[in-house]
Structure formats: structure tokens, C-alpha cells
Protein backbone atom coordinates (compact mmCIF):
# COMPACT_ATOMS: atom_id res chain seq x y z
CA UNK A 1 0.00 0.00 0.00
CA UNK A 2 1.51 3.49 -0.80
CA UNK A 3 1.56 5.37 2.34
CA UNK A 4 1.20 8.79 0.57
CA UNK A 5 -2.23 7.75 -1.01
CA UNK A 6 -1.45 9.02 -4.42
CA UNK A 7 -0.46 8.02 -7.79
CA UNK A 8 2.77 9.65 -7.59
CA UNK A 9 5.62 8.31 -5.31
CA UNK A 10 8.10 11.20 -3.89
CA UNK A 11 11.38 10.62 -2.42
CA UNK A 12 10.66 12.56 0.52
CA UNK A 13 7.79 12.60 3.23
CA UNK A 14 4.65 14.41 1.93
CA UNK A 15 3.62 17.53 4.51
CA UNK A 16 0.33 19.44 4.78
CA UNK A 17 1.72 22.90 4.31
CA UNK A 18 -0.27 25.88 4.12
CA UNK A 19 1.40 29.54 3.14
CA UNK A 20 -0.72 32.71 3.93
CA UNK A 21 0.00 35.54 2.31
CA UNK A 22 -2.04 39.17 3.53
CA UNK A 23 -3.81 40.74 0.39
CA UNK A 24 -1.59 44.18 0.01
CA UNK A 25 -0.82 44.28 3.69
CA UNK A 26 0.14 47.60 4.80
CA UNK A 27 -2.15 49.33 1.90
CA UNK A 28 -5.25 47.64 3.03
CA UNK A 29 -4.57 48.15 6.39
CA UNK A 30 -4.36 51.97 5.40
CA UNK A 31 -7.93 51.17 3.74
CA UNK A 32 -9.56 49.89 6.90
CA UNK A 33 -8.36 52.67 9.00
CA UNK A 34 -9.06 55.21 6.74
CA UNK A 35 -12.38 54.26 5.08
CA UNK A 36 -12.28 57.65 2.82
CA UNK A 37 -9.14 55.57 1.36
CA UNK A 38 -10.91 52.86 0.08
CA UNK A 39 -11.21 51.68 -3.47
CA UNK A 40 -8.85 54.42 -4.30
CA UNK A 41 -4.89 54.16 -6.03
CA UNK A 42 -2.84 54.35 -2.65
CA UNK A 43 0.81 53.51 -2.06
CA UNK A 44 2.43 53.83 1.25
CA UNK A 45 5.93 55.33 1.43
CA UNK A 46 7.15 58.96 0.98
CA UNK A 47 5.84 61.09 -1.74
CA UNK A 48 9.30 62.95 -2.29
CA UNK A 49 12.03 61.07 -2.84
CA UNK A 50 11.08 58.01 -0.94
CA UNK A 51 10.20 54.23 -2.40
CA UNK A 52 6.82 52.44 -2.49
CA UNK A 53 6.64 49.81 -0.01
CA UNK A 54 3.30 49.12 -0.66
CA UNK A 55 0.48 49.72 -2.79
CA UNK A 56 -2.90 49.00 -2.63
CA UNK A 57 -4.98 47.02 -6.16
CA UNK A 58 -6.35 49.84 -7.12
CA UNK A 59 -3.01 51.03 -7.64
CA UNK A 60 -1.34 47.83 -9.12
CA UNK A 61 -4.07 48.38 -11.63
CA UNK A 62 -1.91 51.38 -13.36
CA UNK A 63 1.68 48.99 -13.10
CA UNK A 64 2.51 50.51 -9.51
CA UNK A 65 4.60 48.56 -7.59
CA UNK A 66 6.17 48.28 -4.01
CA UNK A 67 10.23 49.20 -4.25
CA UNK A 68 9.14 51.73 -7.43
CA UNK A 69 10.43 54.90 -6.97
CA UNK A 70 7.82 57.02 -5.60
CA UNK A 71 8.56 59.65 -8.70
CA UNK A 72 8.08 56.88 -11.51
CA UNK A 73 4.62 55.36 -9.33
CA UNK A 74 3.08 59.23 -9.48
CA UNK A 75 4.03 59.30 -13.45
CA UNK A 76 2.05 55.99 -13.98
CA UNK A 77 -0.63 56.78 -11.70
CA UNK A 78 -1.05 60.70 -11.54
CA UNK A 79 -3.88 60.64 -8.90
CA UNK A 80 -2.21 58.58 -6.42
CA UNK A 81 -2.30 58.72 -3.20
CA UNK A 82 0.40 58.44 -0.67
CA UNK A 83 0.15 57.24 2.77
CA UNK A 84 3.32 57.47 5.44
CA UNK A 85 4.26 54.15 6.86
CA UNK A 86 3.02 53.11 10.84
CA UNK A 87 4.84 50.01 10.80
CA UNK A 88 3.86 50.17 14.60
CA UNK A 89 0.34 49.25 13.54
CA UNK A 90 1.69 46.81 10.92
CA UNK A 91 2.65 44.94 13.66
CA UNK A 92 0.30 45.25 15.66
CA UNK A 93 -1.88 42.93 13.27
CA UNK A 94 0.66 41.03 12.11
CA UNK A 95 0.89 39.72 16.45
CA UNK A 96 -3.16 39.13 15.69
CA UNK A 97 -2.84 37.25 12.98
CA UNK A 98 0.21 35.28 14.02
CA UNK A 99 -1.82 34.16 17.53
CA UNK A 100 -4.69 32.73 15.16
CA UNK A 101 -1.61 30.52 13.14
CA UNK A 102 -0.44 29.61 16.59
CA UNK A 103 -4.51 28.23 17.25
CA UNK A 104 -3.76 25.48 14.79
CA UNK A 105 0.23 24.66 14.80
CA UNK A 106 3.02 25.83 16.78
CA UNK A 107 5.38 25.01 13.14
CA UNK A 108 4.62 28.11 11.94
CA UNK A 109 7.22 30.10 9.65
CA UNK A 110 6.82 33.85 9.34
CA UNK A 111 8.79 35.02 6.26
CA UNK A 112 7.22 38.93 7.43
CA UNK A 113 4.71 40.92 8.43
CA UNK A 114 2.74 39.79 5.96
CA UNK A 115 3.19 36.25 5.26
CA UNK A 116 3.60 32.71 7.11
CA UNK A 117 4.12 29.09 6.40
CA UNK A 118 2.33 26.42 8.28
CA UNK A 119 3.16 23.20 8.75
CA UNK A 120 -0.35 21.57 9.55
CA UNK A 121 0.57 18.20 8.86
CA UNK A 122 -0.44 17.23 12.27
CA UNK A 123 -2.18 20.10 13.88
CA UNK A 124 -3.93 21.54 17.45
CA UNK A 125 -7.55 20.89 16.17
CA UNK A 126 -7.43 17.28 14.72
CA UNK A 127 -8.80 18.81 11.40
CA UNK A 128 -7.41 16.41 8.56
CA UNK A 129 -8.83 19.06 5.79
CA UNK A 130 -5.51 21.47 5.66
CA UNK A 131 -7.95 22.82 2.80
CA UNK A 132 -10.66 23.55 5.90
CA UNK A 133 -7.63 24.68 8.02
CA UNK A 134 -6.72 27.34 5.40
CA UNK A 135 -10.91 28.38 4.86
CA UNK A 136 -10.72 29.16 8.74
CA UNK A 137 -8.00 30.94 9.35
CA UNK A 138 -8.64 33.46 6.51
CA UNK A 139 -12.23 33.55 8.15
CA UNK A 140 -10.86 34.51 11.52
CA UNK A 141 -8.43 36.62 9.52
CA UNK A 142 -11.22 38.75 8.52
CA UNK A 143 -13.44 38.74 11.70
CA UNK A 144 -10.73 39.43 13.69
CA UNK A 145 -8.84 42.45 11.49
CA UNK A 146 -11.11 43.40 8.35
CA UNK A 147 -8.73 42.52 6.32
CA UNK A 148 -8.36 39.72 3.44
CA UNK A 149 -6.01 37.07 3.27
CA UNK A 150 -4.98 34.10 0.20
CA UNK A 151 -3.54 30.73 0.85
CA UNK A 152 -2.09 27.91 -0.98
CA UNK A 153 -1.86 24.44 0.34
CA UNK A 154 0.42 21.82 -1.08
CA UNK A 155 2.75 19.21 0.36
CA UNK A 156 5.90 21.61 0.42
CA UNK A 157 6.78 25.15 0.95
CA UNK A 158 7.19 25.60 -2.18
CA UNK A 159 4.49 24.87 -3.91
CA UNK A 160 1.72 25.93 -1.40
CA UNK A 161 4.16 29.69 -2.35
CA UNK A 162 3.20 29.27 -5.55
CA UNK A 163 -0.31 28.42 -5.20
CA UNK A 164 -0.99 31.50 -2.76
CA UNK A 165 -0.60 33.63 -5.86
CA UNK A 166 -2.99 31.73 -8.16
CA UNK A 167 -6.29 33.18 -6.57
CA UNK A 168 -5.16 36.78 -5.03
CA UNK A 169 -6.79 38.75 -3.84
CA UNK A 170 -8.89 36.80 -0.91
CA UNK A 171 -8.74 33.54 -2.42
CA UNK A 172 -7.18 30.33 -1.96
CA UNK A 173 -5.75 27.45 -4.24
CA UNK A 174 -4.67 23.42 -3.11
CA UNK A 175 -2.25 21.44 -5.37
CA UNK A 176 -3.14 18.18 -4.61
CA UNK A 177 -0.11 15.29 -4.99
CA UNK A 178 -1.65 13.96 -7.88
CA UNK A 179 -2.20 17.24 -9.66
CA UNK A 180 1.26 18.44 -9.01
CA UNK A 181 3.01 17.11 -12.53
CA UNK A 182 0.67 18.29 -14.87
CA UNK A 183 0.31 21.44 -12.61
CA UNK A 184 3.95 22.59 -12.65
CA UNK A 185 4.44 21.21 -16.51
CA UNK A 186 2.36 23.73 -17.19
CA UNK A 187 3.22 26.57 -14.89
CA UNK A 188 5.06 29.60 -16.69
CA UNK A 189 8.59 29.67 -15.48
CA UNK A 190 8.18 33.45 -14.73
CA UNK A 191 5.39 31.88 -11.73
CA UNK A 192 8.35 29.91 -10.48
CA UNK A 193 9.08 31.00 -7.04
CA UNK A 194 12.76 31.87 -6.93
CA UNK A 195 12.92 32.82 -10.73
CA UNK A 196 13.59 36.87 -10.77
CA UNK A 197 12.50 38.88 -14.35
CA UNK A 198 16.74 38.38 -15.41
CA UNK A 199 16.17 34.66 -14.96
CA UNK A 200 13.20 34.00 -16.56
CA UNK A 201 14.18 36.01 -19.74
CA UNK A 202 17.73 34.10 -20.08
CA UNK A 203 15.04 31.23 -20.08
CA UNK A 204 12.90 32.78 -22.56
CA UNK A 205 16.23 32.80 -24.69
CA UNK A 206 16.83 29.41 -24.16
CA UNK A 207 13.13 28.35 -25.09
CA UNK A 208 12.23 27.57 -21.49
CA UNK A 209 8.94 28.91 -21.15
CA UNK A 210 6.75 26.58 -19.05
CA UNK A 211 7.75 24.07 -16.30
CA UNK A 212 7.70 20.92 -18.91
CA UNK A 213 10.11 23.12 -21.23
CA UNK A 214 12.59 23.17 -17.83
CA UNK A 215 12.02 19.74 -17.15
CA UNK A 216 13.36 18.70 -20.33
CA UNK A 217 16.74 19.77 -19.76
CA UNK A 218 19.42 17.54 -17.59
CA UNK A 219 20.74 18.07 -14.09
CA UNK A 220 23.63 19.00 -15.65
CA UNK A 221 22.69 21.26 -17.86
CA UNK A 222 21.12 23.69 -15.47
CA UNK A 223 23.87 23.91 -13.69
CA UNK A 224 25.93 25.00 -16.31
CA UNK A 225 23.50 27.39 -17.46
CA UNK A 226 22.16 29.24 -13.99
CA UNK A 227 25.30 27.79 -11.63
CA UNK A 228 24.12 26.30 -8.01
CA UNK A 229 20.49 27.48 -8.62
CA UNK A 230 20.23 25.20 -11.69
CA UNK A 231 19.89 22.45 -8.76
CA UNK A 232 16.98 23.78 -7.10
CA UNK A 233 15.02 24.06 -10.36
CA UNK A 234 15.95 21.00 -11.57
CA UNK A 235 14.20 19.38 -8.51
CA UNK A 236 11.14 21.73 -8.39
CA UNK A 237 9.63 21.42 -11.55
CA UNK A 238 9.81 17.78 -10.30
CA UNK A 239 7.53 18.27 -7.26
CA UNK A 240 10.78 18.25 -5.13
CA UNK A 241 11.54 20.82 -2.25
CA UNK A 242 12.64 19.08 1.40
CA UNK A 243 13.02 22.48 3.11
CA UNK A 244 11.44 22.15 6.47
CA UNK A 245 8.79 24.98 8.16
CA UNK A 246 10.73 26.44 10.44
CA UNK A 247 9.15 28.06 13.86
CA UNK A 248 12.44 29.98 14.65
CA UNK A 249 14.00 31.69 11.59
CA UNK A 250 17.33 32.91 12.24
CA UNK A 251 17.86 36.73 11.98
CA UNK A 252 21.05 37.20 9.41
CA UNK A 253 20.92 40.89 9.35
CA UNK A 254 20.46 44.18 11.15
CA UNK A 255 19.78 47.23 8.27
CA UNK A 256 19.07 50.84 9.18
CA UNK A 257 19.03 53.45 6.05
CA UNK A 258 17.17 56.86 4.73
CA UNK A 259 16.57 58.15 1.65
CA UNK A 260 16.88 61.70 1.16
CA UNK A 261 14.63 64.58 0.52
CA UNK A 262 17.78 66.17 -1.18
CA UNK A 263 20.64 64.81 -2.81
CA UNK A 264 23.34 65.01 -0.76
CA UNK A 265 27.08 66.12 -1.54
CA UNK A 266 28.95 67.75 1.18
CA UNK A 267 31.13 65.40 3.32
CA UNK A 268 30.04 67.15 6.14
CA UNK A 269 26.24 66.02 5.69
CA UNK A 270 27.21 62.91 4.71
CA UNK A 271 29.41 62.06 8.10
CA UNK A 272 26.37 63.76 10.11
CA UNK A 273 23.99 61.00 8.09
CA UNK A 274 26.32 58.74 8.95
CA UNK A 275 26.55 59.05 12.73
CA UNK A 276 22.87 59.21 12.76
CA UNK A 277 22.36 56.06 11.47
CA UNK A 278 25.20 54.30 13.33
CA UNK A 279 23.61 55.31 16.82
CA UNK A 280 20.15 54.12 15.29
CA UNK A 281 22.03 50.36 14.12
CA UNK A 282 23.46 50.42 17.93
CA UNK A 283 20.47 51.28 19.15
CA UNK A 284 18.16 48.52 17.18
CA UNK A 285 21.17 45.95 17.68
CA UNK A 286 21.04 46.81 21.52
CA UNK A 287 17.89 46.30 22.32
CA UNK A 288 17.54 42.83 20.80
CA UNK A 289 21.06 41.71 22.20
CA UNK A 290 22.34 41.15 18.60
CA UNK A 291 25.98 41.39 18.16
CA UNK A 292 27.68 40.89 14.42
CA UNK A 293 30.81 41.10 12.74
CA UNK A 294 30.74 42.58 8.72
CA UNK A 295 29.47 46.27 8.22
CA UNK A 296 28.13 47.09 4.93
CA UNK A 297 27.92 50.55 3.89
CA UNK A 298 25.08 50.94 1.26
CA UNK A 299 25.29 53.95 -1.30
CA UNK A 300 22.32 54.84 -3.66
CA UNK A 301 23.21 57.57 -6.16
CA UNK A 302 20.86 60.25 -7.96
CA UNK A 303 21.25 58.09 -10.82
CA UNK A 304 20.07 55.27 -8.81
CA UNK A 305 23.46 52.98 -9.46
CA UNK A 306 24.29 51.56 -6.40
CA UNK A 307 27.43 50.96 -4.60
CA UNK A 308 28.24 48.65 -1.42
CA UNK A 309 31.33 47.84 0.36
CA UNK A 310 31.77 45.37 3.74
CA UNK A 311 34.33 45.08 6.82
CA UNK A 312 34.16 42.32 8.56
CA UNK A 313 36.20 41.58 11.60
CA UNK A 314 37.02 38.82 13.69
CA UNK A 315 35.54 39.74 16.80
CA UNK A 316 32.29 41.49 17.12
CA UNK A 317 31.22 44.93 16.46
CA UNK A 318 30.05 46.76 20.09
CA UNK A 319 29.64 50.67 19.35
CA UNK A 320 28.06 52.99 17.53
CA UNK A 321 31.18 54.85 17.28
CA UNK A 322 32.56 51.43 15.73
CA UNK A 323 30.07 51.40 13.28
CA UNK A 324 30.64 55.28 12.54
CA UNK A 325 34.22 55.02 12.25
CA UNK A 326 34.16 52.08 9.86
CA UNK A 327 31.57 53.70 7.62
CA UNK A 328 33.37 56.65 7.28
CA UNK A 329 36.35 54.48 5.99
CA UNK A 330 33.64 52.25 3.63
CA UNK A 331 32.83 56.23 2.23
CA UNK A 332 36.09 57.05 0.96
CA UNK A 333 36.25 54.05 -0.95
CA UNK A 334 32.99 54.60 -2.94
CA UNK A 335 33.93 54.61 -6.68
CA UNK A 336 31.69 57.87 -7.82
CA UNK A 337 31.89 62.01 -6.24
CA UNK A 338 28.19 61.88 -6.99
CA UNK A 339 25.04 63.56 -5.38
CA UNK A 340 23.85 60.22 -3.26
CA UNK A 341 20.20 59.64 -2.42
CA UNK A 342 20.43 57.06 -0.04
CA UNK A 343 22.73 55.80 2.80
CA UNK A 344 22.38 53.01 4.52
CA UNK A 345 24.34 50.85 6.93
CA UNK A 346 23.71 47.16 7.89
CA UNK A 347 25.32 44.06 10.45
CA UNK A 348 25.47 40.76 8.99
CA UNK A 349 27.33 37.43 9.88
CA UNK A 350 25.33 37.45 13.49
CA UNK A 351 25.36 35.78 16.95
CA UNK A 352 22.12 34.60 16.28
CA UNK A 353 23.51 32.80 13.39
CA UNK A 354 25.36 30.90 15.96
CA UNK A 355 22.93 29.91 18.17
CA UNK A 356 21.18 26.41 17.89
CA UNK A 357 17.48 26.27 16.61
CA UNK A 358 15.52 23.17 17.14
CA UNK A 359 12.43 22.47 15.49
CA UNK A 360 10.40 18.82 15.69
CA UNK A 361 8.89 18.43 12.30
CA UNK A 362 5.96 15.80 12.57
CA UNK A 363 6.04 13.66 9.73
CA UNK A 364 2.80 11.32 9.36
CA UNK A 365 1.56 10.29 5.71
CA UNK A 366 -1.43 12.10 4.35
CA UNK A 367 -5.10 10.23 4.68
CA UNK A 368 -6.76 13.20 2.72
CA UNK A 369 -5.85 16.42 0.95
CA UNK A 370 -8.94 18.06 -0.49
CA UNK A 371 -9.03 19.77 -3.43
């Protein structure tokens, strides 16, 4: 008897794993606050000078998107409207909605504010439907917050990714195992979670357009053609993905940066920018008790070419005047006397990296996986 209950056999045991993914988080949160908002072209982030991080569908509707400057999203969409950030308030919900994930599993994943994976395989409520699982929680979702959710359910991370996208906004999509060949044969590479735009156009070159074009092509042939990565797509467009949900992610980096209302040019304003920011890294780092040991210094010029440039030492940074110090340094190395837009300074390589996580992953064969 096969233990999975399906036609196909996998080489690796088959999970109930849900990912939630918050319909234009921060925008429709800006929505339900501010009901004059609704149905109307909003982006969150700063009107001068700033980024989108967020913008709402009615936006998306005129090809604004979050990390657009906010410049070329006003030039798309001339009547939109932008909100300031409260990521206070972000969250806020986010804790909500995380407490009704912990209702059902404590495996739970969050990948941000906005999104989650699930491992439901074996769950708090005894419900064998992670189908019904996923109806619920975007129920309570909705009670709970006013605000929509969209799920996909599969039997690894990353295809329940992929399938969250298939029915956004406020909808939700299950690849069962025996749907999953013919499913991914004919996904469009560009769907491929973990393909960027540069990717799937060297595809499109190649004549890769859908997952059974991909599949055609040898282990080792990917790997010559996209390096390490050729790996991972040669086993995903076979259904194959063994990454565990994981209820403690590791932290890998601490960032801190502004983008300008002006450009700036004088080394005086930049070394005052740059002192600000290296109290506010000490500060963040501080109160967490995070400790690392490679600075980055991140430059963003008018012309928006970017420039970074790393330190990393072999004990760990401890000051803000450290961090200040070594930026300072990182500056006179930048390649360009340009007007810069953005600074930005960042701790990587961790002591959280180097402390043990241990997560149980319950592994039990699937009885039923609705469609």
C-alpha cells in the first residue's frame, strides 16, 4: 500500500503545508483605517524622494509597484495617493494574525509581516482538511482584522508559495499530490518561485517557457547554465523541495538606512547622516542583544546605481562609534563624487547565526488532501 495515497511516489515525506500571504498588507490596512481611502490608487511610502513599499490594487491596476520609486509610481498613476508608513500598527496585526496561526500549529514560519508558512501536517484541532484549516483561518483573519487574506496548500513550501498567488486577492488554491506534474508542466517559469525577471528572460532565450520546457533539460545542464540554482530548479519542476517549516528563523541581518529629501554632496552632511544612522544600528542591535561582525555601507546615487562595500572583523562589532568610524572608511572608498540619495548601513554574519534552533517536524503520511 503506498503510504502517501497518491499516484505519484516522492522521495521525501509528503507535509500538509499551508502559506498565507495578507492581500496588500500595509495598503489595506491603510484602507480599513481610513475608510475615505478605500477603493482608491494608494501607495504607502514617501511622496518625495522616498520608495513604495506598498500599494494597494487599485493602484497595481496602473503597473505601480512596491520598491518603485515614488517619482516613476506618481508618473504611472497621476492621482495617487500616498500614505506614510506606521509600521507600529503593521505589527500590531501582524501579532493578531500570528496568535490565530499559533490556534492550529506551533510550526509556523513567518517570512514577514505579511506572510507565514504552516506546517499543519499534524495540527492543534485534529482537522485532517488542511484545505478547511486554510478556509478558517482566513475567516478569523477577517473577523478578527477586516482585512483579506490568500492561501495555498500543497505538500511543500514551495508549492503551497506558488499556489498562494494563483487566486489573489482573498482567495485560496490546493495542489493536490496527484495534480502536481501536470500542474507545474504547465506553470510559466516566470510563476516559479525563486525565478527573478533576469532569470526567466535568459530562459525565454533558451526556449524555457513553461515548467515541462525546464524539465526537459538535464541536471547537468542547469547547472551549467544558472550555476548552483540550476539544482533547485531541476528538482522543483519535479515536485521536489525538502526544506522544512521552520518556527524559529534565524535573523542574518540588522539594516538601518534613509533616503533623502535632497541629494546630498557635502562630506560634512554625509558624516552627520552617517553618525545618525550608526547610533540608530546600535540602538536597534542593543535592544535585541544582537551582536555581528561585517558592516556594509550601502550607497544609492541620484542616478540610482548603487554601490556597497563590507568590513568584517574577527571579533564582534560593540559601538556605535565602531560602526561610525568604519563607515566613514567604507565612504572614501565609494567609486563615484556623486550627489547620493540614499545611505544606509547594515550588520550581517550574526550571533544569532550561531545559536542552535531546534524544530520537531511531525512527519505522518497524508489520509486526505482536499481539493
Amino acid at each position: 500500500m503506498n503510504p502517501y495515497l497518491c499516484d505519484m511516489d516522492f522521495p521525501f515525506p509528503i507535509r500538509k503545508i499551508i502559506h498565507v500571504d495578507m492581500d496588500a498588507f500595509y495598503a489595506s490596512v491603510e484602507q480599513h483605517d481610513d475608510p475615505s481611502l478605500k477603493g482608491k490608487p494608494i501607495a504607502v511610502g514617501g511622496e518625495h524622494r522616498g520608495v513604495v513599499s506598498a500599494a494597494s490594487y487599485e493602484a497595481r491596476k496602473f503597473g505601480v509597484r512596491s520598491a518603485m520609486p515614488s517619482k516613476t509610481a506618481k508618473e504611472k498613476c497621476p492621482h495617487l495617493i500616498f500614505v506614510p508608513p506606521r509600521f507600529s500598527r503593521y505589527k500590531e496585526i501582524s501579532k493578531k494574525i500570528r496568535e490565530i496561526f499559533f490556534e492550529y500549529t506551533d510550526l509556523v514560519e513567518p517570512l514577514s509581516l505579511d506572510e507565514a508558512y504552516l506546517d499543519v501536517t499534524e495540527n492543534k484541532k485534529g482537522i485532517e482538511s488542511a484545505n478547511q484549516i486554510a478556509k478558517e483561518i482566513r475567516q478569523k483573519i477577517l473577523e478578527q482584522t477586516g482585512l483579506t487574506a490568500s492561501a495555498g496548500i500543497s505538500i511543500n513550501k514551495f508549492l503551497a508559495k506558488v499556489a498562494s498567488d494563483i487566486n489573489k486577492p482573498n482567495g485560496q488554491k490546493t495542489i493536490h499530490p496527484d495534480k502536481i506534474e501536470n500542474f507545474l508542466e504547465e506553470l510559466p517559469v516566470e510563476k516559479f518561485y525563486g525565478v527573478g525577471k533576469v532569470t526567466a528572460n535568459k530562459m525565454f532565450s533558451l526556449g524555457i517557457f513553461k515548467g515541462k520546457d525546464l524539465k526537459k533539460k538535464s541536471l547537468e545542464e542547469l547547472i551549467k547554465l544558472f550555476g548552483k540554482s540550476g539544482g533547485y530548479y531541476y528538482n522543483v519542476v519535479r515536485g521536489i523541495h525538502t526544506s522544512e517549516v521552520k518556527p524559529h528563523r534565524i535573523q542574518k541581518s540588522v539594516a538601518v538606512e534613509r533616503t533623502f529629501f535632497e541629494d546630498l554632496f557635502d562630506e560634512q552632511q554625509i558624516n552627520e547622516k552617517l553618525e545618525s544612522l550608526s547610533q540608530e544600528l546600535h540602538q536597534r542591535l542593543r535592544r535585541n542583544n544582537i551582536l555581528g561582525r561585517t558592516l556594509t555601507l550601502k550607497i544609492k546615487y541620484k542616478d540610482f546605481s548603487l554601490f556597497t562595500r563590507s568590513v568584517t572583523k574577527e571579533e564582534y562589532f560593540s559601538s556605535s562609534e565602531q560602526y561610525y568610524n568604519i563607515g566613514k572608511k567604507l565612504w572614501e572608498l565609494r567609486p563615484y563624487d556623486k550627489p547620493v540619495r540614499l545611505l544606509g548601513l547594515s550588520l550581517s554574519h550574526l550571533n544569532t547565526e550561531e545559536k542552535k534552533q531546534i524544530s520537531v517536524q511531525l512527519k505522518i503520511p497524508f489520509r486526505e488532501f482536499e481539493d
